[in-house]
Each structure stands twice: as structure tokens, then as C-alpha cells.
Protein backbone atom coordinates (compact mmCIF):
# COMPACT_ATOMS: atom_id res chain seq x y z
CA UNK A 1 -147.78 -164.61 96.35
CA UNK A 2 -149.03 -163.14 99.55
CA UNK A 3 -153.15 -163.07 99.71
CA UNK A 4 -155.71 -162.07 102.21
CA UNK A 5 -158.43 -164.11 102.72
CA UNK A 6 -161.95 -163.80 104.33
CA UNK A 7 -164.91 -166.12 105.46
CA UNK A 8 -168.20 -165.05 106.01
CA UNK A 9 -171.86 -166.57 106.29
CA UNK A 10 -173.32 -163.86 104.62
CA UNK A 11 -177.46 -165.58 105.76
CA UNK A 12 -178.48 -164.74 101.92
CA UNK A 13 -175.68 -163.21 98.94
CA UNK A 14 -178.76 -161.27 97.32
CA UNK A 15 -180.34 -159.88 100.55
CA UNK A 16 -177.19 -158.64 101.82
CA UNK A 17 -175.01 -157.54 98.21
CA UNK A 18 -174.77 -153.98 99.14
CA UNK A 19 -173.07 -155.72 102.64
CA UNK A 20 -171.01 -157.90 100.29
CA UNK A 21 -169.54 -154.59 98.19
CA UNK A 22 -168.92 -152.83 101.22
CA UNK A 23 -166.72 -155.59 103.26
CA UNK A 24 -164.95 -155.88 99.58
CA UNK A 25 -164.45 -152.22 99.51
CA UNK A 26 -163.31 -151.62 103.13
CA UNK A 27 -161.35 -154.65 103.56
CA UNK A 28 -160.28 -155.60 99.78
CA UNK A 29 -159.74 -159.30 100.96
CA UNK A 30 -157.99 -160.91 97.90
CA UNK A 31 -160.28 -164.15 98.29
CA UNK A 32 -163.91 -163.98 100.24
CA UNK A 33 -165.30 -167.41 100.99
CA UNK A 34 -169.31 -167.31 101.35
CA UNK A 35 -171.59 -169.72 103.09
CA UNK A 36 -175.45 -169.99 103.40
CA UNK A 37 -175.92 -168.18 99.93
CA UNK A 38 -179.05 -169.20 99.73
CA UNK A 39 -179.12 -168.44 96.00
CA UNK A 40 -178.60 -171.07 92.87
CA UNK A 41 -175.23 -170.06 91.49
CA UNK A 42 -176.75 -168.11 88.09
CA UNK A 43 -178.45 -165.32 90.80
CA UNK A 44 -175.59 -164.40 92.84
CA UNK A 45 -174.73 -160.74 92.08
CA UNK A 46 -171.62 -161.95 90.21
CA UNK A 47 -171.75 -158.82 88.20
CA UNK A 48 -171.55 -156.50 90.88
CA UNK A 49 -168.59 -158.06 92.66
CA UNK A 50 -166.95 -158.13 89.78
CA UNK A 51 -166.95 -154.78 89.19
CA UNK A 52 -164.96 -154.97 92.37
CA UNK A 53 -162.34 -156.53 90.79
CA UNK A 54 -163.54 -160.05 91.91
CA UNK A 55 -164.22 -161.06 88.77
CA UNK A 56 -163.39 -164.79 89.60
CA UNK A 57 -166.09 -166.94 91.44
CA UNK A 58 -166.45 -170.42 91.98
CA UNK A 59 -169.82 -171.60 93.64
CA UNK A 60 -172.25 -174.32 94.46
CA UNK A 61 -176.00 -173.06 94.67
CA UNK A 62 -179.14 -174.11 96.38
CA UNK A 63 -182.58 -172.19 96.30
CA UNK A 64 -183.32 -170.74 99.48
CA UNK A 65 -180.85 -173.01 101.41
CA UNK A 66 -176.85 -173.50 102.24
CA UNK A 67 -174.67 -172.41 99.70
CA UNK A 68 -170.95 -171.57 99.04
CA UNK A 69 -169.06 -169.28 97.08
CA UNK A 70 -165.52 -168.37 96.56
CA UNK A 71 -164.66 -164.69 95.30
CA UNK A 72 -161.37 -163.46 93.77
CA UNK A 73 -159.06 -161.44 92.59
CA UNK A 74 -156.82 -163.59 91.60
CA UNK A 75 -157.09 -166.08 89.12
CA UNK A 76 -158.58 -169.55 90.30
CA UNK A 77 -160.00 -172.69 89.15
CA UNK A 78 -163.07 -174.93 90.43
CA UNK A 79 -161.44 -177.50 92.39
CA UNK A 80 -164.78 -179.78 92.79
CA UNK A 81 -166.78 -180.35 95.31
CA UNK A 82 -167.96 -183.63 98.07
CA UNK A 83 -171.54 -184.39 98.62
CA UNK A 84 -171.07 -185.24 102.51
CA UNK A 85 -173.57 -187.89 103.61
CA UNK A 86 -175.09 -188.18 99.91
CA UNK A 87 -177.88 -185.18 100.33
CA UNK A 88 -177.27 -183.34 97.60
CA UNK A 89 -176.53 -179.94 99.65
CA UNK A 90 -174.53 -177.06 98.66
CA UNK A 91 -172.22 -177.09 101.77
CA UNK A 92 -168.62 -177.48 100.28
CA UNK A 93 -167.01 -176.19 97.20
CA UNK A 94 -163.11 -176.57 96.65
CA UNK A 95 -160.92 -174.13 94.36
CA UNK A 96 -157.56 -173.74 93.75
CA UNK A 97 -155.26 -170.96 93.19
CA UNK A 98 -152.09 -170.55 90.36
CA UNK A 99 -149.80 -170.72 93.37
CA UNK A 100 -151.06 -174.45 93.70
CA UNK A 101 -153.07 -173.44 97.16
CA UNK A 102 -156.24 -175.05 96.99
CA UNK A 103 -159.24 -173.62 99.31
CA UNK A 104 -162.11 -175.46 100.58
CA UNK A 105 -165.10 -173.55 101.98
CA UNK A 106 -167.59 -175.16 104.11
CA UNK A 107 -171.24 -174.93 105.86
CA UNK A 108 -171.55 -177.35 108.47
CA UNK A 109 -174.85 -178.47 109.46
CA UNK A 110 -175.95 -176.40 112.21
CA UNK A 111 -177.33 -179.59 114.32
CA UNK A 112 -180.76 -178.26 115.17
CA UNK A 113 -181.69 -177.54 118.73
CA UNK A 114 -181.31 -180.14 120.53
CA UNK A 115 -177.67 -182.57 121.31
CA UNK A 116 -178.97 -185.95 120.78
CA UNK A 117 -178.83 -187.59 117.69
CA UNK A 118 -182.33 -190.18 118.22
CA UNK A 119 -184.47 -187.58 118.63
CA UNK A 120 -182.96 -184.93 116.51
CA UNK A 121 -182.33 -185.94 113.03
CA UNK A 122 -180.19 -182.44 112.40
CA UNK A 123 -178.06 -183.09 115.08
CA UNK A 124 -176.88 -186.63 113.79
CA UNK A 125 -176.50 -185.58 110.38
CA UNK A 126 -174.32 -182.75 111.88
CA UNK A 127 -172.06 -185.37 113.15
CA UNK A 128 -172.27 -188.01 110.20
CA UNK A 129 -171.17 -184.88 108.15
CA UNK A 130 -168.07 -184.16 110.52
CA UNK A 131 -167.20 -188.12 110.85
CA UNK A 132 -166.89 -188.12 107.02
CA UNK A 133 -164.34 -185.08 106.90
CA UNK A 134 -162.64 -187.12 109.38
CA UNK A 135 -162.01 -190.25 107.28
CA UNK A 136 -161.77 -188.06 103.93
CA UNK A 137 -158.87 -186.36 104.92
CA UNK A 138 -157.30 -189.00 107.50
CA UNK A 139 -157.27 -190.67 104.08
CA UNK A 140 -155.52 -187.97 102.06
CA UNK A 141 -154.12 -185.75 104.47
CA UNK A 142 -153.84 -182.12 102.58
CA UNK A 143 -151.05 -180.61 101.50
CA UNK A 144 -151.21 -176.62 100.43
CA UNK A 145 -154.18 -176.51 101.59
CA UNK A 146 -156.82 -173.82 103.28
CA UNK A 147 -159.74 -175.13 104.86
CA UNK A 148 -162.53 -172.05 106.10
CA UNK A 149 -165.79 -171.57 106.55
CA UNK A 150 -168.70 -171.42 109.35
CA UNK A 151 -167.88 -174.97 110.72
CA UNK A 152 -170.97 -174.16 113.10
CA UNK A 153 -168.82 -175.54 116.58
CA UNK A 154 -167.06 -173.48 118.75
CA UNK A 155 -164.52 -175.95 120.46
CA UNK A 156 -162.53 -173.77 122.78
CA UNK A 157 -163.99 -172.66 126.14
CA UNK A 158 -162.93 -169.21 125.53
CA UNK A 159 -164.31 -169.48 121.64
CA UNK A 160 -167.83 -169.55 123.86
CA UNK A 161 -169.42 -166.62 126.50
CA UNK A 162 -170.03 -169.34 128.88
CA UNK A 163 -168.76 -172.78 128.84
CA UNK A 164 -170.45 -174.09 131.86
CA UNK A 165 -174.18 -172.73 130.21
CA UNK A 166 -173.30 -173.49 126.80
CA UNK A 167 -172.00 -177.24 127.39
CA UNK A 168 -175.53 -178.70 126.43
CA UNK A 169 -176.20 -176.20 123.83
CA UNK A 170 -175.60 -177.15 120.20
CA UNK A 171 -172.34 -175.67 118.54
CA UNK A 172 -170.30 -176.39 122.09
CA UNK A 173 -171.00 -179.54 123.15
CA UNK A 174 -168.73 -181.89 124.05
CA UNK A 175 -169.73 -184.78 121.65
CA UNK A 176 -169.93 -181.80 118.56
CA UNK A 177 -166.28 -180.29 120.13
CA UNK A 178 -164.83 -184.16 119.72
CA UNK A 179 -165.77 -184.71 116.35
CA UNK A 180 -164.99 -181.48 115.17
CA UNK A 181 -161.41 -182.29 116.84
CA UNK A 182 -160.95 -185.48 115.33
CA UNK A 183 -161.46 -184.20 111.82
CA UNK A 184 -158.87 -181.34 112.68
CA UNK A 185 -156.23 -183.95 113.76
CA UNK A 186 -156.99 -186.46 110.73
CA UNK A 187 -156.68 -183.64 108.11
CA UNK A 188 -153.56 -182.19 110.24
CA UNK A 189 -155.59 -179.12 110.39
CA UNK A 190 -153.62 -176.12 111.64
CA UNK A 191 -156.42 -173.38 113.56
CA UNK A 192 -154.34 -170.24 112.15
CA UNK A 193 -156.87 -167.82 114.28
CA UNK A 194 -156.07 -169.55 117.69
CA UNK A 195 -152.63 -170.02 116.37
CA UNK A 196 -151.92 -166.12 115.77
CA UNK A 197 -154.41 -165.39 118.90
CA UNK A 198 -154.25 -167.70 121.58
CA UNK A 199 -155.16 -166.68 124.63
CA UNK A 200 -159.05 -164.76 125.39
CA UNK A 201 -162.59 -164.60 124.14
CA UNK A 202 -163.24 -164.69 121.01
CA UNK A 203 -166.54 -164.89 118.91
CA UNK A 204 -167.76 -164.92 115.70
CA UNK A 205 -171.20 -165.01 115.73
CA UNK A 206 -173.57 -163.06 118.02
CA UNK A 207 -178.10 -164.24 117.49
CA UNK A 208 -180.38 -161.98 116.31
CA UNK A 209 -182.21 -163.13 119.57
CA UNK A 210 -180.25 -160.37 121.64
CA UNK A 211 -182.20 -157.18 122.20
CA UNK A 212 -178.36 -155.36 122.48
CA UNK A 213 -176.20 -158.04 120.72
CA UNK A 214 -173.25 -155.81 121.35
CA UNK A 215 -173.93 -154.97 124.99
CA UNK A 216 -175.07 -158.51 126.08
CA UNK A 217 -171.92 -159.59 124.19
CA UNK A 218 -173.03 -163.44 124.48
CA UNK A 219 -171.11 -164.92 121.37
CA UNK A 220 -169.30 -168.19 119.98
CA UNK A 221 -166.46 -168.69 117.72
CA UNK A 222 -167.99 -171.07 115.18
CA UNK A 223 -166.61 -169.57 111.63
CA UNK A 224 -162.55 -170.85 111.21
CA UNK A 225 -159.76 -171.00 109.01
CA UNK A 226 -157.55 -173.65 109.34
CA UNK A 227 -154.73 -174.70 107.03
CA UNK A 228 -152.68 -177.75 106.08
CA UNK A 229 -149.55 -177.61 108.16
CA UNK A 230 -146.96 -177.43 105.58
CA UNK A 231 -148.42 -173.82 104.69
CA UNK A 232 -149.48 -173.04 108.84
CA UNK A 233 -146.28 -171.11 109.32
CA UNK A 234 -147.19 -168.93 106.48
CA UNK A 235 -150.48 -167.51 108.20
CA UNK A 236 -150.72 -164.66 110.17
CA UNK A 237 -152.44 -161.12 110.83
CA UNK A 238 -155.69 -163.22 112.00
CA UNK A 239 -158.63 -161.15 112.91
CA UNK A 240 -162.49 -160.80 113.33
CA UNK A 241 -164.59 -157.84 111.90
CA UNK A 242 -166.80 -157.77 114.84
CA UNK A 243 -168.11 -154.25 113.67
CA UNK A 244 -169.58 -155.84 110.57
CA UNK A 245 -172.19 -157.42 112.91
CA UNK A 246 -173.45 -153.54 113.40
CA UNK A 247 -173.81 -152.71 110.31
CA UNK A 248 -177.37 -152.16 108.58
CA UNK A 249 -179.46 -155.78 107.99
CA UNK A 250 -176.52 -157.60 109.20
CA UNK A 251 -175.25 -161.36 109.09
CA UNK A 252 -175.33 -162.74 112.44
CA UNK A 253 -172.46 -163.68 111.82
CA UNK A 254 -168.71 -161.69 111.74
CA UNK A 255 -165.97 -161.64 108.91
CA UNK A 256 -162.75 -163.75 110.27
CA UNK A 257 -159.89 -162.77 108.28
CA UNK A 258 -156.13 -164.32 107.74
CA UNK A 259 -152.83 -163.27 105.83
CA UNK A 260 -150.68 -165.77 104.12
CA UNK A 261 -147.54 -165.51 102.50
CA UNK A 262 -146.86 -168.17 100.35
């Protein structure tokens, strides 16, 4: 059952539907993973999407913060979900497909603004979050598995603008890049973007900070899809929908799309 599938931190599922129902009727993903919703599950525009043909969703909701959702078009069930470090966030929401595939989309803490974990509460939480994907999947590594979402690091120096200006800036730094690795390693993560494209810049996410976002073209790879590495082989036709971050009230961030055929 070959299937398309998208990730995209949408910054807010009800101030950005009409972006939502446009990616779904341009691209017609088969399965669009969500993050920072910012909506409780019973007021995301379920209706609308469906009307799409996505009439599946699985979700976990928070009020004005984080949030995940997968959309579908094929059938799916709710696979669960972890509470990493015990806060009660909706930042991970599992589901899992007839085909036996299961999905897990993520929102990693962002870290805050500044790299050091005894003066910046966000930025050890961050990496508390990432240590405990480490020993949760070192545990059990997957099998059939698809992990996406905006993991909110961009490890590579070419998944960066600058790595020499952005090696004390939050999302590349080196402690962030480790722990992000380690997790990937433990879980036997497969990175099925840099697998289908790698060699050259590539971003994902571009700040609303940038007078000409497009022109200054300082961005950073931080939304992935990885997958277990039984299933790796099966991924291809990677890209990113960097024209997305153009359209009207944007995301910051970009769609990052993969094909497998499983």
C-alpha cells in the first residue's frame, strides 16, 4: 500500500484551516501529521478536512499550546500516546495504519533562547525530553515504524544557513545536535530526507523575524521524517514545500514530504 505522507507545524490548525485545505488540495498527501495545533482536539476543523476526504484523525489537544494531529485518508487507529518528562503536554500522538505501519508525530520543545540548561529551564527540558526518546526506543527499538514531526534541531551543517553563527544558537547546537543523534541511533532511526537528498542546503523553517524571508534565505532544517530501518528502503520522493512559506498568513514553517511503498 503505497502512501504519501506530510509533516507540518501548522503555528495554530484554526488560524490557518483555509492553509490546511489548500496543502490537502494541492498536494493530496495520503497522511498529514500536524504539530503546535494549539487547539483542544473537539475544535480542530475536523469537519472541513474531512470533506477532503480525510475523514480519519487522531489527535492530542492543548488550549493555546503544542498539539498534534494525524489526518487521513486511509483508515487508522489511535496508537496512544507518551507523556515525555510527566508535563502533561500535547507533544506526541502515535497511530497506526491497516498495513501494520504505525506513525508517531512529535513537537519537540523548542529549548527557549538560550543553550544552557541552569539558567534556562526550556532548554533542559528540551533535552530531558530528547534523553527519554533515547532510552524509550533503545528499549524497544521500532519496527514498521514512521517517526515525523518538527523535532525543533537541525543537526546537519548544511540543514543550517550558517554553522559557524548558528553553533550557539538553540536548534543547532552541539549539545541539542548530540542528543538528538543519540535518540536517532537508539531507535535505529533512518533520516529518509537526507537519505533521498544528501548532499546541500536544506531548510525547513525560515522566522517571521526576516523583513524578506525568501531573499535573506537564512533557514534550518528542524521538521524530519525518519523511519524504522526495516521499512527505510521503502522511502523515497523526499521533498520540502518551501513555497508554502509564501503563501498568505503563513506557518513559519515548510511542508516536508516522503513516499513509501510498503
Amino acid at each position: 500500500m503505497p502512501f504519501t505522507i506530510a509533516t507540518w507545524n501548522i503555528n495554530s490548525v484554526r488560524l490557518r484551516a483555509e492553509l490546511v485545505q489548500r496543502l490537502l488540495h494541492e498536494q493530496a498527501p495520503d497522511i498529514l501529521c500536524l504539530q503546535e495545533c494549539k487547539s483542544p482536539v473537539e475544535k480542530i476543523p475536523a469537519e472541513m478536512f474531512a470533506r477532503l476526504g480525510y475523514g480519519h484523525m487522531v489527535a492530542r489537544g492543548q488550549k493555546g499550546y503544542n498539539g498534534v494531529a494525524i489526518l487521513s485518508r486511509l483508515p487508522l487507529e489511535d496508537a496512544g500516546n507518551i507523556d515525555w518528562c510527566g508535563r502533561g503536554d500535547a507533544r506526541h500522538v502515535a497511530a497506526r495504519l491497516e498495513n501494520g505501519v504505525t506513525i508517531h508525530n512529535f513537537y519537540i520543545p523548542a529549548g527557549g533562547d538560550v543553550p544552557d540548561r541552569e539558567v534556562n529551564e526550556k532548554f533542559g527540558h528540551k533535552l530531558d525530553f530528547l534523553t527519554e526518546m533515547r532510552a524509550h526506543f533503545g528499549d524497544s527499538r521500532p519496527e514498521k515504524a514512521i517517526l515525523v514531526g518538527d523535532l525543533n534541531i537541525a543537526p546537519r551543517e548544511d540543514d543550517v544557513w550558517s554553522h559557524k553563527q548558528l553553533l550557539k544558537v538553540v536548534s543547532h547546537t552541539p549539545v541539542e545536535v548530540d542528543h538528538l543523534g543519540t535518540a536517532q541511533e537508539a531507535g535505529g532511526w533512518v533520516d529518509i530526507t537526507r537519505q533521498d537528498i544528501p548532499e546541500g542546503q536544506l531548510y525547513s523553517w525560515w522566522s517571521y523575524r526576516a523583513r524578506d524571508w525568501d531573499a535573506a534565505d537564512k533557514g534550518r532544517r528542524l521538521d524530519h521524517i525518519w523511519a524504522s530501518r526495516d521499512i527505510a528502503g521503502a522511502g523515497h520522493d523526499s521533498r520540502i514545500l518551501r513555497d508554502v512559506r509564501g503563501w498568505d498568513r503563513p506557518s513559519d514553517h515548510a511542508p516536508v514530504l516522503a513516499r513509501f511503498d510498503i
